[in-house]
Protein backbone atom coordinates (compact mmCIF):
# COMPACT_ATOMS: atom_id res chain seq x y z
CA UNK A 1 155.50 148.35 22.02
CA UNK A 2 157.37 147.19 18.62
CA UNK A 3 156.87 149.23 16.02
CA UNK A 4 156.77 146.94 12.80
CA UNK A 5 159.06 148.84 9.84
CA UNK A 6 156.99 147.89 6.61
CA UNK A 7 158.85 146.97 3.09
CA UNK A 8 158.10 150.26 1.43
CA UNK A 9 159.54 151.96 4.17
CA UNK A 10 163.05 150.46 4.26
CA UNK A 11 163.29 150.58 0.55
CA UNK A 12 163.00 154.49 0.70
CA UNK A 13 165.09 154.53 3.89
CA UNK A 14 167.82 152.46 2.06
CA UNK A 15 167.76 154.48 -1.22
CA UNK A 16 168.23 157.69 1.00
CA UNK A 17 171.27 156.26 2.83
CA UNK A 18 172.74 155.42 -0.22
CA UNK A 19 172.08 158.57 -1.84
CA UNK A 20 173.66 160.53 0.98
CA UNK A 21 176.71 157.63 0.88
CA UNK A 22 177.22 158.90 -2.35
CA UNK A 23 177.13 161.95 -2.64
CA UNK A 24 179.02 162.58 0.55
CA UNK A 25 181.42 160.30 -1.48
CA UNK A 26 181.13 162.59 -4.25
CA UNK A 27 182.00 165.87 -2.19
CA UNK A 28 184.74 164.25 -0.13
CA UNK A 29 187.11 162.77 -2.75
CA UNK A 30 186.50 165.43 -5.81
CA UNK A 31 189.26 167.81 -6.65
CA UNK A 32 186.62 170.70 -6.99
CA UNK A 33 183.86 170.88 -4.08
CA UNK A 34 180.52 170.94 -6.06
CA UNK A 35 178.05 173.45 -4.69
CA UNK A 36 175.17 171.71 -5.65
CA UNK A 37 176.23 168.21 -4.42
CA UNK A 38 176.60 170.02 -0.93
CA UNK A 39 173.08 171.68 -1.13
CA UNK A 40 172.28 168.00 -2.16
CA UNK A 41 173.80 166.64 0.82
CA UNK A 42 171.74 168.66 3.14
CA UNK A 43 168.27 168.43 1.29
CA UNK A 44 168.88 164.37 1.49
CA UNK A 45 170.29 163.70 5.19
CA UNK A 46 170.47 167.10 7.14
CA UNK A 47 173.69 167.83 7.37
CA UNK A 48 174.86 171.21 7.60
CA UNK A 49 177.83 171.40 5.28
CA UNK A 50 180.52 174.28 6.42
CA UNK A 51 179.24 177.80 5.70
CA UNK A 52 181.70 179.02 2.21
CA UNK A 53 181.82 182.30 1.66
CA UNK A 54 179.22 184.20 -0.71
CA UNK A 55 180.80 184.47 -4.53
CA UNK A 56 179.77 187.80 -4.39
CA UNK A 57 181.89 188.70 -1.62
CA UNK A 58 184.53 187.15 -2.74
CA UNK A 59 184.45 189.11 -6.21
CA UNK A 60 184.43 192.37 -3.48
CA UNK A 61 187.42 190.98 -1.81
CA UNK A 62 189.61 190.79 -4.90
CA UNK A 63 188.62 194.54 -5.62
CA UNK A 64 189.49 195.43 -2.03
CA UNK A 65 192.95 193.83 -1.94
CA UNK A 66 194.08 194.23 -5.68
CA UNK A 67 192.69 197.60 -6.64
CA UNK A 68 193.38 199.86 -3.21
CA UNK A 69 194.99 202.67 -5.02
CA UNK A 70 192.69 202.67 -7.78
CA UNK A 71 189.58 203.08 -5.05
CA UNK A 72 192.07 205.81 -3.66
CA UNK A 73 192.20 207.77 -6.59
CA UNK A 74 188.80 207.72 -7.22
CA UNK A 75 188.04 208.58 -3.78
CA UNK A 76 190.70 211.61 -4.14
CA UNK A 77 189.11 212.49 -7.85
CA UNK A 78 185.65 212.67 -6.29
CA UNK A 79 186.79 214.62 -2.77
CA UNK A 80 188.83 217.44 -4.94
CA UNK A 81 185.30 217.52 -7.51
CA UNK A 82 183.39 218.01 -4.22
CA UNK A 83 185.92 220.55 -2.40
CA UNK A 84 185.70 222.73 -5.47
CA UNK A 85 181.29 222.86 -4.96
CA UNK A 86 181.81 223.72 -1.23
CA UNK A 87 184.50 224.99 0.71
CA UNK A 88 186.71 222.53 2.69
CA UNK A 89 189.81 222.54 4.72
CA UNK A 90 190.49 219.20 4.34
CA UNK A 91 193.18 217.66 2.02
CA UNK A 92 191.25 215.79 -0.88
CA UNK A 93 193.62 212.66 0.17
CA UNK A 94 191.84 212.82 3.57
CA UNK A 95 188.00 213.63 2.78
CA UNK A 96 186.89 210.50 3.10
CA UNK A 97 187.38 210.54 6.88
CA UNK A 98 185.24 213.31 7.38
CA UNK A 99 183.02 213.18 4.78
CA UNK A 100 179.19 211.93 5.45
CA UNK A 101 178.67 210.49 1.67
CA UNK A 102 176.74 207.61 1.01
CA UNK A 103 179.17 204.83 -0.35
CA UNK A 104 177.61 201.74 -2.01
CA UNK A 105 179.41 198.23 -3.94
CA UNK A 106 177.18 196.74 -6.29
CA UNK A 107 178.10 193.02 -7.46
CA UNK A 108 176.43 191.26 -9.77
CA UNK A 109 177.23 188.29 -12.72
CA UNK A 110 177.10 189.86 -16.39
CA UNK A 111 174.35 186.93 -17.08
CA UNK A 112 173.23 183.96 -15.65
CA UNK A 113 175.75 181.10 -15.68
CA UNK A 114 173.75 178.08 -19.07
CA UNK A 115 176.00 177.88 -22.38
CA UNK A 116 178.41 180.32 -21.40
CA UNK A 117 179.81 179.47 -18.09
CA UNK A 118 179.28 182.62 -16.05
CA UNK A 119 179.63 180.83 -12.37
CA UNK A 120 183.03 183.02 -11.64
CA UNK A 121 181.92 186.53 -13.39
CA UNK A 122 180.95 189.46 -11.86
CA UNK A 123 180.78 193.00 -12.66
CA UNK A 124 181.44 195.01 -9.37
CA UNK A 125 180.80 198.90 -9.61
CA UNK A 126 181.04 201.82 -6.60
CA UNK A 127 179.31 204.52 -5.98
CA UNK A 128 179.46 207.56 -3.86
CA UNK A 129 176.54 210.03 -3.15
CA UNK A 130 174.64 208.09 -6.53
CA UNK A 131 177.53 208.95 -8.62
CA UNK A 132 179.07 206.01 -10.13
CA UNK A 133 183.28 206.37 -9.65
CA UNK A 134 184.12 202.94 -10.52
CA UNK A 135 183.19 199.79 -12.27
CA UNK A 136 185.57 196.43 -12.31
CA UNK A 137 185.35 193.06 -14.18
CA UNK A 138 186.16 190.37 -11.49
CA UNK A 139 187.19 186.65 -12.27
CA UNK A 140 186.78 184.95 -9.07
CA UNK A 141 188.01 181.63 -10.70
CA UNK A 142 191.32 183.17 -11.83
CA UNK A 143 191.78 185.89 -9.38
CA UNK A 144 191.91 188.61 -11.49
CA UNK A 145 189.97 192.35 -11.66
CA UNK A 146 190.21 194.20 -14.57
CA UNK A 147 189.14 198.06 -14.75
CA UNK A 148 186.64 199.06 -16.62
CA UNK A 149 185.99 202.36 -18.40
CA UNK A 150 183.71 204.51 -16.86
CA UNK A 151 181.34 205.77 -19.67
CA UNK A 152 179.97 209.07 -19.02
């Protein structure tokens, strides 16, 4: 059985294809890998693009690896405030091996990215047993973290 293609149908099919063409064009020889052009690229033709790594996380990751003894000391700060309420026999420096608090990193952008270009802000903050300890300005773009004062 032949299955007759009818005009209307190739013109979409062509105009797809080239779409794809170029935009996988687009994503392939640009300096800077555009998210949306990927999303594009999958809506259009399918194609799973490589799974990149959640801004978000990323904003954590700069926290974790430039701002260890900072998380330290607040870790210490909040273990000798706690050791003081109850009685422990535990070094402050230590507590947080032993201890069963609740630890929680919030990330978030300041705003949402329009006129001011927001796409590589965020505002990361951690808590332990609901009491905010610390609170960080991240650039993901420029790989910086910047402390922020806590307010009280």
């Amino acid at each position: 059985m032949v299955r007759l293609i009818s005009e209307d149908d190739m013109i979409t099919r062509r105009s797809l294809f080239k779409s794809s063409l170029a935009l996988a064009a687009t994503a392939l020889f640009s300096s800077k890998v555009d998210a949306q052009a990927v999303a594009d690229l999958y809506i259009y033709n399918g194609t799973k693009a490589a799974v990149e790594k959640s801004p978000h996380c990323e904003a954590l990751e700069l926290v974790f690896q430039l701002k260890k003894s900072e998380i330290r000391d607040v870790e210490t700060k909040f273990a000798v405030a706690e050791g003081k309420k109850t009685k422990s026999y535990v070094k402050p420096e230590a507590d947080w091996w032993f201890d069963a608090f609740e630890r929680r990193w919030d990330v978030q952008r300041p705003f949402e990215p329009g006129t001011i270009d927001s796409t590589h802000d965020f505002l990361v903050a951690y808590s332990i047993n609901n009491s905010k300890v610390g609170n960080w300005a991240v650039n993901t773009k420029d790989k910086t973290v910047q402390s922020s004062k806590m307010t009280p």
